[in-house]
Protein backbone atom coordinates (compact mmCIF):
# COMPACT_ATOMS: atom_id res chain seq x y z
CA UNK A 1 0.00 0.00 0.00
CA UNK A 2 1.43 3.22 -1.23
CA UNK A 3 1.93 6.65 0.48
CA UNK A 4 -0.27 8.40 -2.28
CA UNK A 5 -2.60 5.60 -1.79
CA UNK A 6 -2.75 6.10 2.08
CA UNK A 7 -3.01 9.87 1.52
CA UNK A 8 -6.36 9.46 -0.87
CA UNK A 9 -7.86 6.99 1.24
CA UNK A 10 -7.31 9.08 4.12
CA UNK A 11 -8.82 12.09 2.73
CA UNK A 12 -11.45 9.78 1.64
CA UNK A 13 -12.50 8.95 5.10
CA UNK A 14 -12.21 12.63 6.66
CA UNK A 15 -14.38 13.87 3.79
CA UNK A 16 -17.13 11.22 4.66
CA UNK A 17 -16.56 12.09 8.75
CA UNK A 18 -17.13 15.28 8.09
CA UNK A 19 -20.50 14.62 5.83
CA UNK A 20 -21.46 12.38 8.66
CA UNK A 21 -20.99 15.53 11.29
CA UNK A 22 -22.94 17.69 9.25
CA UNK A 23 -25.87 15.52 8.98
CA UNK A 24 -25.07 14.70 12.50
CA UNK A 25 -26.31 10.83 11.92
CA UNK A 26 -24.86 8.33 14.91
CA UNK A 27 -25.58 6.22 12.14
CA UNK A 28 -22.83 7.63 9.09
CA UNK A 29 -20.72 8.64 11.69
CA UNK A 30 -20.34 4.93 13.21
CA UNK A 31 -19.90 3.97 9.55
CA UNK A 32 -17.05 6.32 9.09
CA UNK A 33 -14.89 5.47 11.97
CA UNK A 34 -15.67 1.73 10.91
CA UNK A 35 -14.08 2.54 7.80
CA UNK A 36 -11.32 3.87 9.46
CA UNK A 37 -10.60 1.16 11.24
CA UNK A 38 -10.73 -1.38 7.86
CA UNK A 39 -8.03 1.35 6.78
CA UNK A 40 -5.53 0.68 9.05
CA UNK A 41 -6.87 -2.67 9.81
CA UNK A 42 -5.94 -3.64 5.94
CA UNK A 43 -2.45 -1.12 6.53
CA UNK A 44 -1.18 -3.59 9.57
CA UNK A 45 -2.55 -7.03 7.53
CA UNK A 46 0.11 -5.87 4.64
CA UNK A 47 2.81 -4.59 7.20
CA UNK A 48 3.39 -1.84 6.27
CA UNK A 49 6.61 -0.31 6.85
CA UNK A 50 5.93 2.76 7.91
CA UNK A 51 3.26 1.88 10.37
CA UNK A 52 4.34 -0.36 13.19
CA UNK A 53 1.74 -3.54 12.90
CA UNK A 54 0.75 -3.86 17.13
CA UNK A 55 0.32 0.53 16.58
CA UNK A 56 -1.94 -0.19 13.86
CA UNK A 57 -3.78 -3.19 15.22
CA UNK A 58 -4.32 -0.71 18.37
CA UNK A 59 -5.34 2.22 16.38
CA UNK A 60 -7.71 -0.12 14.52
CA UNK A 61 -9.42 -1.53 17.43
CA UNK A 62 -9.73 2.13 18.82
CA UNK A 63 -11.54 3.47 15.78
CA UNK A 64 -13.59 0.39 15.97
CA UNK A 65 -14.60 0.74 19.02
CA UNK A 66 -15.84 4.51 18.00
CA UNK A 67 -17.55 2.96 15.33
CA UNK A 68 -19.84 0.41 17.85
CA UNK A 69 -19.99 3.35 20.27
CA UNK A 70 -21.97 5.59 17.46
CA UNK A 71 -24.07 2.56 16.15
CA UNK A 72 -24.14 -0.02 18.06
CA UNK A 73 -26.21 -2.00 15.66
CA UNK A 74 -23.32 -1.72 12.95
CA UNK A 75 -22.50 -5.32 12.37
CA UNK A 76 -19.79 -4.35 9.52
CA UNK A 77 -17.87 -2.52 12.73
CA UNK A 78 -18.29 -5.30 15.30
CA UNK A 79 -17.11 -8.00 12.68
CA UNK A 80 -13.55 -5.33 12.07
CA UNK A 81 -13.47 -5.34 15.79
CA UNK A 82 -13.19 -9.12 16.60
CA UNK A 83 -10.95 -9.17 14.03
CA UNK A 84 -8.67 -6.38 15.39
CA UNK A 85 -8.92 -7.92 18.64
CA UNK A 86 -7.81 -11.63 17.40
CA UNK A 87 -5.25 -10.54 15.30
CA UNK A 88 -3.57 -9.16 19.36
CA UNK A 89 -4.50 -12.75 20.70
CA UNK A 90 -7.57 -11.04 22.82
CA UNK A 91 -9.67 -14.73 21.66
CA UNK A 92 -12.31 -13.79 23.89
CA UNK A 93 -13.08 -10.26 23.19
CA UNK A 94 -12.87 -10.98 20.04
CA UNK A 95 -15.67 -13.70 20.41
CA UNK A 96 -17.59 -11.36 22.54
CA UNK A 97 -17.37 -8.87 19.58
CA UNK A 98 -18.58 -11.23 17.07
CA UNK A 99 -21.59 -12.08 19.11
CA UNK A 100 -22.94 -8.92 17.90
CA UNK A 101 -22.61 -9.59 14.06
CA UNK A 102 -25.50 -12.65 13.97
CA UNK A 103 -23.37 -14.49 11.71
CA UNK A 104 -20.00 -14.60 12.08
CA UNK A 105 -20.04 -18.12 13.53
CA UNK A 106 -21.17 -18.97 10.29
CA UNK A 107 -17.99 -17.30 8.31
CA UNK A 108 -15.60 -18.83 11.01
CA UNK A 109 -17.05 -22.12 9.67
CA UNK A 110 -16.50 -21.45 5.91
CA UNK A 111 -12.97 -20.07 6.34
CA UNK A 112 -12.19 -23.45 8.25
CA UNK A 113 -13.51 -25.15 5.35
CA UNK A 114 -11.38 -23.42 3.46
CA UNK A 115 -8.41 -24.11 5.34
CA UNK A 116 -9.15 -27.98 6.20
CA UNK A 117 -9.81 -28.32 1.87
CA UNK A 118 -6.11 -27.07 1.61
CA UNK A 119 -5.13 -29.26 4.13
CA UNK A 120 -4.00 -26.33 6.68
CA UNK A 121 -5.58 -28.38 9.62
CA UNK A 122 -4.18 -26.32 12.54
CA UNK A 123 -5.21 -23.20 11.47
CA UNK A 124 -9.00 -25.04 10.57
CA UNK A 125 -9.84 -26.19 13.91
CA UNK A 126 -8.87 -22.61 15.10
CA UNK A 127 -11.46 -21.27 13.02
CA UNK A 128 -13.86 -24.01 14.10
CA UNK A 129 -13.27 -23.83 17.43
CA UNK A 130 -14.07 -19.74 17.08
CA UNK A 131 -17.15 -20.67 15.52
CA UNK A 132 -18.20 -23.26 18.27
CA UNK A 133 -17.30 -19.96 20.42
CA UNK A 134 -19.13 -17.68 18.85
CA UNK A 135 -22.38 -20.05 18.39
CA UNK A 136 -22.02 -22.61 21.39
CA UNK A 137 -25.07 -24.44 20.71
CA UNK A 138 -24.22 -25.13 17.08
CA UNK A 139 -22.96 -28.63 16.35
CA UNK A 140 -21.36 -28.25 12.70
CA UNK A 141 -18.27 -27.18 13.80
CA UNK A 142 -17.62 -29.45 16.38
CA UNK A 143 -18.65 -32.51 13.67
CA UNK A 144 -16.21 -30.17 11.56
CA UNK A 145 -12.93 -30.28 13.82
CA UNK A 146 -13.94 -34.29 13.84
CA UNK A 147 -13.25 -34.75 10.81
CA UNK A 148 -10.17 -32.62 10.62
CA UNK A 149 -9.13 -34.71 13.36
CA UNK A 150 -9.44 -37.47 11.67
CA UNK A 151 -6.87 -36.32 8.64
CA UNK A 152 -4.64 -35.74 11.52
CA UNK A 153 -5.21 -39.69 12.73
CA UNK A 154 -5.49 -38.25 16.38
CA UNK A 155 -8.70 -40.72 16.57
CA UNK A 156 -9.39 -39.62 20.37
CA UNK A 157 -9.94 -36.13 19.36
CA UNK A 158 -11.99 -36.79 16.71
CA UNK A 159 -14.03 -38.84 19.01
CA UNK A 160 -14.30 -35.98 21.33
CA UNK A 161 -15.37 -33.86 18.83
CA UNK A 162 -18.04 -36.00 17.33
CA UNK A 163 -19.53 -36.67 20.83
CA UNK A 164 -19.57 -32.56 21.52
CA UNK A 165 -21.16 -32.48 18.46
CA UNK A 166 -23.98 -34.26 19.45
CA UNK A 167 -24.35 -32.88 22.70
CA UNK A 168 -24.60 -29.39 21.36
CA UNK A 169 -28.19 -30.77 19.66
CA UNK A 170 -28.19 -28.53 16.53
CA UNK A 171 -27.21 -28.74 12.70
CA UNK A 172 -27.77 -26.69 9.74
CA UNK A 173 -25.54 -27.84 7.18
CA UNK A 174 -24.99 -31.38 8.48
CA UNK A 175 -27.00 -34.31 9.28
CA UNK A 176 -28.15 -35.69 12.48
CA UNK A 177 -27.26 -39.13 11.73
CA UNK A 178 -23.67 -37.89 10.19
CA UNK A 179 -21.51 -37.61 13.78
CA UNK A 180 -23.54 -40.63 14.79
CA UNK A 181 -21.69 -42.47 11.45
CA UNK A 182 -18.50 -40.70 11.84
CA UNK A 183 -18.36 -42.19 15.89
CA UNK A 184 -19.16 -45.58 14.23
CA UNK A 185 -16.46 -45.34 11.91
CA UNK A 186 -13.65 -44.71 14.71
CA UNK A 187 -15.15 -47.08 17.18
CA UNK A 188 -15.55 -49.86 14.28
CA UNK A 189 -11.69 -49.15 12.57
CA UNK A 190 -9.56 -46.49 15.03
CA UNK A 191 -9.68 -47.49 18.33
CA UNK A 192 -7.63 -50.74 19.71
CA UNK A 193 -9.10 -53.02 20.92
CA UNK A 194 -11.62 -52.74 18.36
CA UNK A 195 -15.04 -51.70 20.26
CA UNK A 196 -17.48 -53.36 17.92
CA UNK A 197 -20.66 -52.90 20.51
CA UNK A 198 -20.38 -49.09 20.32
CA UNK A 199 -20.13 -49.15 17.09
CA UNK A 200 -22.74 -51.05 16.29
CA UNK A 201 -25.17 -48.38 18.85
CA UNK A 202 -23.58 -45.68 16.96
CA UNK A 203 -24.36 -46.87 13.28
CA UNK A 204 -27.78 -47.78 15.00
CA UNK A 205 -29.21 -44.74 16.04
CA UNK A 206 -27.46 -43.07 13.09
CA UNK A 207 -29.88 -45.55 11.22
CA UNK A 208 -32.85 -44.78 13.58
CA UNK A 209 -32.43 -40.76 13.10
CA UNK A 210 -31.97 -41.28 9.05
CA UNK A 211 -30.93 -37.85 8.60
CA UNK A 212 -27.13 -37.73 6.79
CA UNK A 213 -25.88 -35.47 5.22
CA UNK A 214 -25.65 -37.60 1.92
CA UNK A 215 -27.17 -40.73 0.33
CA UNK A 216 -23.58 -42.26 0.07
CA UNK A 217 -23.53 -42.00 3.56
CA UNK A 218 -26.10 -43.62 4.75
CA UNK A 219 -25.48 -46.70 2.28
CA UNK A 220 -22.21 -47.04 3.73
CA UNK A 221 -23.51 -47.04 7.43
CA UNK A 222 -26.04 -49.54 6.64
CA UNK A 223 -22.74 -51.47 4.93
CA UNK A 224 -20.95 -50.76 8.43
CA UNK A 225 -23.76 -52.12 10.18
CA UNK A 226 -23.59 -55.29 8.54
CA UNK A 227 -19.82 -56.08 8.59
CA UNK A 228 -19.73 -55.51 12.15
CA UNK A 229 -23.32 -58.10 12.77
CA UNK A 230 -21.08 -60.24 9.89
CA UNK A 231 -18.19 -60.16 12.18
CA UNK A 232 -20.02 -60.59 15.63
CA UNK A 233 -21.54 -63.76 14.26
CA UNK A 234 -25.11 -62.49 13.57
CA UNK A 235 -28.19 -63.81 11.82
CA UNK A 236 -27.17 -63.69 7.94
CA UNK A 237 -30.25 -62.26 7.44
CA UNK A 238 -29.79 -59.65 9.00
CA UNK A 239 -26.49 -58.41 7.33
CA UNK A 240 -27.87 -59.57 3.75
CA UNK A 241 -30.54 -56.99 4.12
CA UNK A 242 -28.30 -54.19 5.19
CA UNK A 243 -25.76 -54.80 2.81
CA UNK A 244 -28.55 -54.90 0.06
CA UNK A 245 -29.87 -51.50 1.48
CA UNK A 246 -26.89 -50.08 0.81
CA UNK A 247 -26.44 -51.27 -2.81
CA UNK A 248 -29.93 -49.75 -3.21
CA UNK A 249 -28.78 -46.41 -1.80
CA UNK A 250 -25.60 -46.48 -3.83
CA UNK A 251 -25.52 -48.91 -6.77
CA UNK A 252 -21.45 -47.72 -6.42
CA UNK A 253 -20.32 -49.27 -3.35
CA UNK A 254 -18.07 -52.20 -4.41
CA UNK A 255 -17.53 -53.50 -1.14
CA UNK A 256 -21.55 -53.86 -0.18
CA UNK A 257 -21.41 -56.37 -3.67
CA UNK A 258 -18.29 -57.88 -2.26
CA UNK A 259 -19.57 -58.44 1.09
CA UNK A 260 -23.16 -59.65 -0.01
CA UNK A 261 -21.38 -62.53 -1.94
CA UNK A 262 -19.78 -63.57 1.13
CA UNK A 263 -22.99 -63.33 2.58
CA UNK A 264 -24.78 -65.52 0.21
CA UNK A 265 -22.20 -68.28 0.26
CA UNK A 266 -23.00 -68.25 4.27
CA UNK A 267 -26.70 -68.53 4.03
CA UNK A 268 -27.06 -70.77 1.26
CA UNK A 269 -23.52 -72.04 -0.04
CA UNK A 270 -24.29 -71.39 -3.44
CA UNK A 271 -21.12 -70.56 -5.27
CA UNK A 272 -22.53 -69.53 -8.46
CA UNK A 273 -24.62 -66.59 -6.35
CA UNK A 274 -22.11 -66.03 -4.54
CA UNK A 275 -19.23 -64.84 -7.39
CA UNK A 276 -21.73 -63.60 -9.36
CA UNK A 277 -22.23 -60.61 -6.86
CA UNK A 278 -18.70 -60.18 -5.97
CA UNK A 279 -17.80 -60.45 -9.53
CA UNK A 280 -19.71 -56.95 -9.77
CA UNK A 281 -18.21 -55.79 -7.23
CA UNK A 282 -14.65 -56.08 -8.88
CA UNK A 283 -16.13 -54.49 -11.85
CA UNK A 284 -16.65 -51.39 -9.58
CA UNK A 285 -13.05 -52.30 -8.00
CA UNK A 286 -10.76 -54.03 -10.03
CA UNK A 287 -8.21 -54.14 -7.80
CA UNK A 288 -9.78 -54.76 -4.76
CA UNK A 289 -7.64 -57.27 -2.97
CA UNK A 290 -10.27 -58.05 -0.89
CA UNK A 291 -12.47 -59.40 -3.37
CA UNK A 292 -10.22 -61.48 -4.55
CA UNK A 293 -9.14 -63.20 -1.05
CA UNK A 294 -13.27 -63.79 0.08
CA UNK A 295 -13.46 -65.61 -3.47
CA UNK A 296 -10.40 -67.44 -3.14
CA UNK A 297 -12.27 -68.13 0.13
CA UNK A 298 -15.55 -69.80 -1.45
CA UNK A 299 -13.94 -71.89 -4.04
CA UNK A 300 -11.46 -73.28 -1.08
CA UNK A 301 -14.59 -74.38 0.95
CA UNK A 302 -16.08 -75.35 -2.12
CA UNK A 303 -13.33 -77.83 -3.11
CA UNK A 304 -12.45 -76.08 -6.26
CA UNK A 305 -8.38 -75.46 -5.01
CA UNK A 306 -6.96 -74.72 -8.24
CA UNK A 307 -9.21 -71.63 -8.52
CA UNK A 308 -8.69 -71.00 -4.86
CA UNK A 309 -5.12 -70.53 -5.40
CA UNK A 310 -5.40 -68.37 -8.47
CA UNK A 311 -7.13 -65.88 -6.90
CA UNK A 312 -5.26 -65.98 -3.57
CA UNK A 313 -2.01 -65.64 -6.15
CA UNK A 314 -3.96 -62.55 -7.71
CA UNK A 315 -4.78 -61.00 -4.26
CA UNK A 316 -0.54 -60.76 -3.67
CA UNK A 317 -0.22 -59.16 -7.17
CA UNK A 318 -1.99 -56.48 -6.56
CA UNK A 319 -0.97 -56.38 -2.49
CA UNK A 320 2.21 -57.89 -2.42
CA UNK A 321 2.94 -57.40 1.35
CA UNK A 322 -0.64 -58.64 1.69
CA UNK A 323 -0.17 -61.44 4.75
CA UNK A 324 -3.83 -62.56 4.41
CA UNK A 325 -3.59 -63.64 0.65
CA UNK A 326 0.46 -65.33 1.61
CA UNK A 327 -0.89 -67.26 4.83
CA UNK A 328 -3.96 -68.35 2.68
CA UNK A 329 -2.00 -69.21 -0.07
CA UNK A 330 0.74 -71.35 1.91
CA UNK A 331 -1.82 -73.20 3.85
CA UNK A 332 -3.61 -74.33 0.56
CA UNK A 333 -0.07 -75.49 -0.42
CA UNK A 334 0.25 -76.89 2.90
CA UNK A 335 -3.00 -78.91 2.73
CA UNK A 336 -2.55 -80.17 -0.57
């Protein structure tokens, strides 16, 4: 920012004061020493040289508070003022001066967006946990900062975050049933020992509320559902329907086809059914190692070792440090 640039929007700013003291409006006048304070507020943003930035950030925050004194109702001041006061590390005035604005919780939530899409996480969850500040009844950014947390693997936080989330008891932009999912998700995968009972209360009630915040998510939570009854040694029924929701929600999800196969061959130890659905599955997924090893599975159970062992050798070409597909492989070897 120039010195002739400076000079003009100086003069700018004492020409519009002194309209504002003619017409004597609280009003104008509020406005004008709000605009003073974006002046300088902008002038100690760029550093400029010649105006030393905690001088600036000070004269800023006194104009400011001119500004709010005049018109109180002057949410374009209040909003410069927070950010005045931030910018000095005075978090909580800063919050307090937000308050005023009606939506600035909202803004604190889109410029951690922002940040978390550029993976900046740090500086994300500061501007979530500013919005959770500013609007402490508002769950989005708290389901927000879970998921960041979750980039950042720390799977305790995220947990945290998730379960603030739903304390808080209101969404706008998300889904009831999403923190619900996300909880699920670490209990099912992040946590050791694996706590398969919460998870299966969290995917649950995220099933029972049936609000997420898309359609891909709620066919993978009914998916989630049934791996975890699959795993726990439930009724096959039970998983074959969820995992058949799921492909009805999102014809997409390779692993619900994958998984239904398995299913199948459980329930009525037809192979035919069985590859048939996991076969379009791996047209979804072509690599999916996973497909591969349940196959290799069937046709072992089924007798059929040759095939068994082809697929179990096509599992370790595509995951070569793949233990499952090596062990599987070696005690096929081993049994013949």
């Amino acid at each position: 920012m120039t010195l002739q640039t400076n000079n003009k929007l100086y003069l700018l700013f004492i020409l519009t004061l002194l309209l504002a003291l003619i017409l004597r409006g609280s009003t104008l006048l509020g406005r004008a020493w709000g605009n003073a304070g974006m002046l300088v507020l902008a002038q100690a943003l760029v550093a400029a040289p010649d105006v030393p930035v905690s001088r600036a950030l000070s004269q800023a925050e006194e104009w400011f508070q001119r500004a709010v004194a005049y018109a109180p109702e002057d949410r374009f001041a209040w909003r410069g003022l927070g950010f005045a006061l931030v910018l000095q590390g005075r978090e909580g005035e800063a919050v307090t001066a937000w308050q005023r604005t009606g939506n600035m919780a909202w803004e604190c939530l889109q410029r951690g967006e922002k940040a978390r899409e550029a993976k900046r996480y740090e500086e994300a969850l500061t501007w979530y946990e500013r919005a959770a500040w500013v609007e402490p009844g508002w769950g989005d950014p708290w389901y927000y900062a879970g998921l960041t947390y979750e980039a950042l693997e720390q799977w305790e936080e995220a947990r945290g975050a998730y379960e603030r989330a739903i304390e808080t008891g209101a969404f706008t932009g998300v889904g009831w049933s999403s923190p619900y999912y996300r909880l699920g998700v670490i209990y099912q995968w992040r946590l050791e020992p694996r706590q398969t009972d919460a998870a299966l209360t969290a995917y649950e009630t995220a099933l029972e509320v049936n609000r997420f915040s898309t359609v891909r998510e709620a066919a993978d939570c009914h998916y989630k559902r049934g791996e975890v009854l699959w795993w726990t040694g439930g009724d096959p029924g039970e998983y074959i329907a969820e995992y058949r929701q799921a492909i009805e929600l999102n014809p997409q999800h390779a692993f619900a086809h994958i998984m239904l196969g398995v299913a199948y061959y459980i329930r009525y130890k037809d192979v035919a059914m069985a590859e048939a659905e996991i076969r379009q599955g791996l047209e979804l997924s072509p690599e999916n190692e996973w497909a591969y090893l349940h196959l290799g599975d069937i046709y072992r159970q089924a007798g059929r070792t040759d095939e068994a062992a082809a697929m179990y050798e096509r599992a370790l070409e595509i995951a070569p440090k793949s233990e499952a597909a090596r062990e599987r492989l070696q005690a096929l070897h081993e049994g013949d």
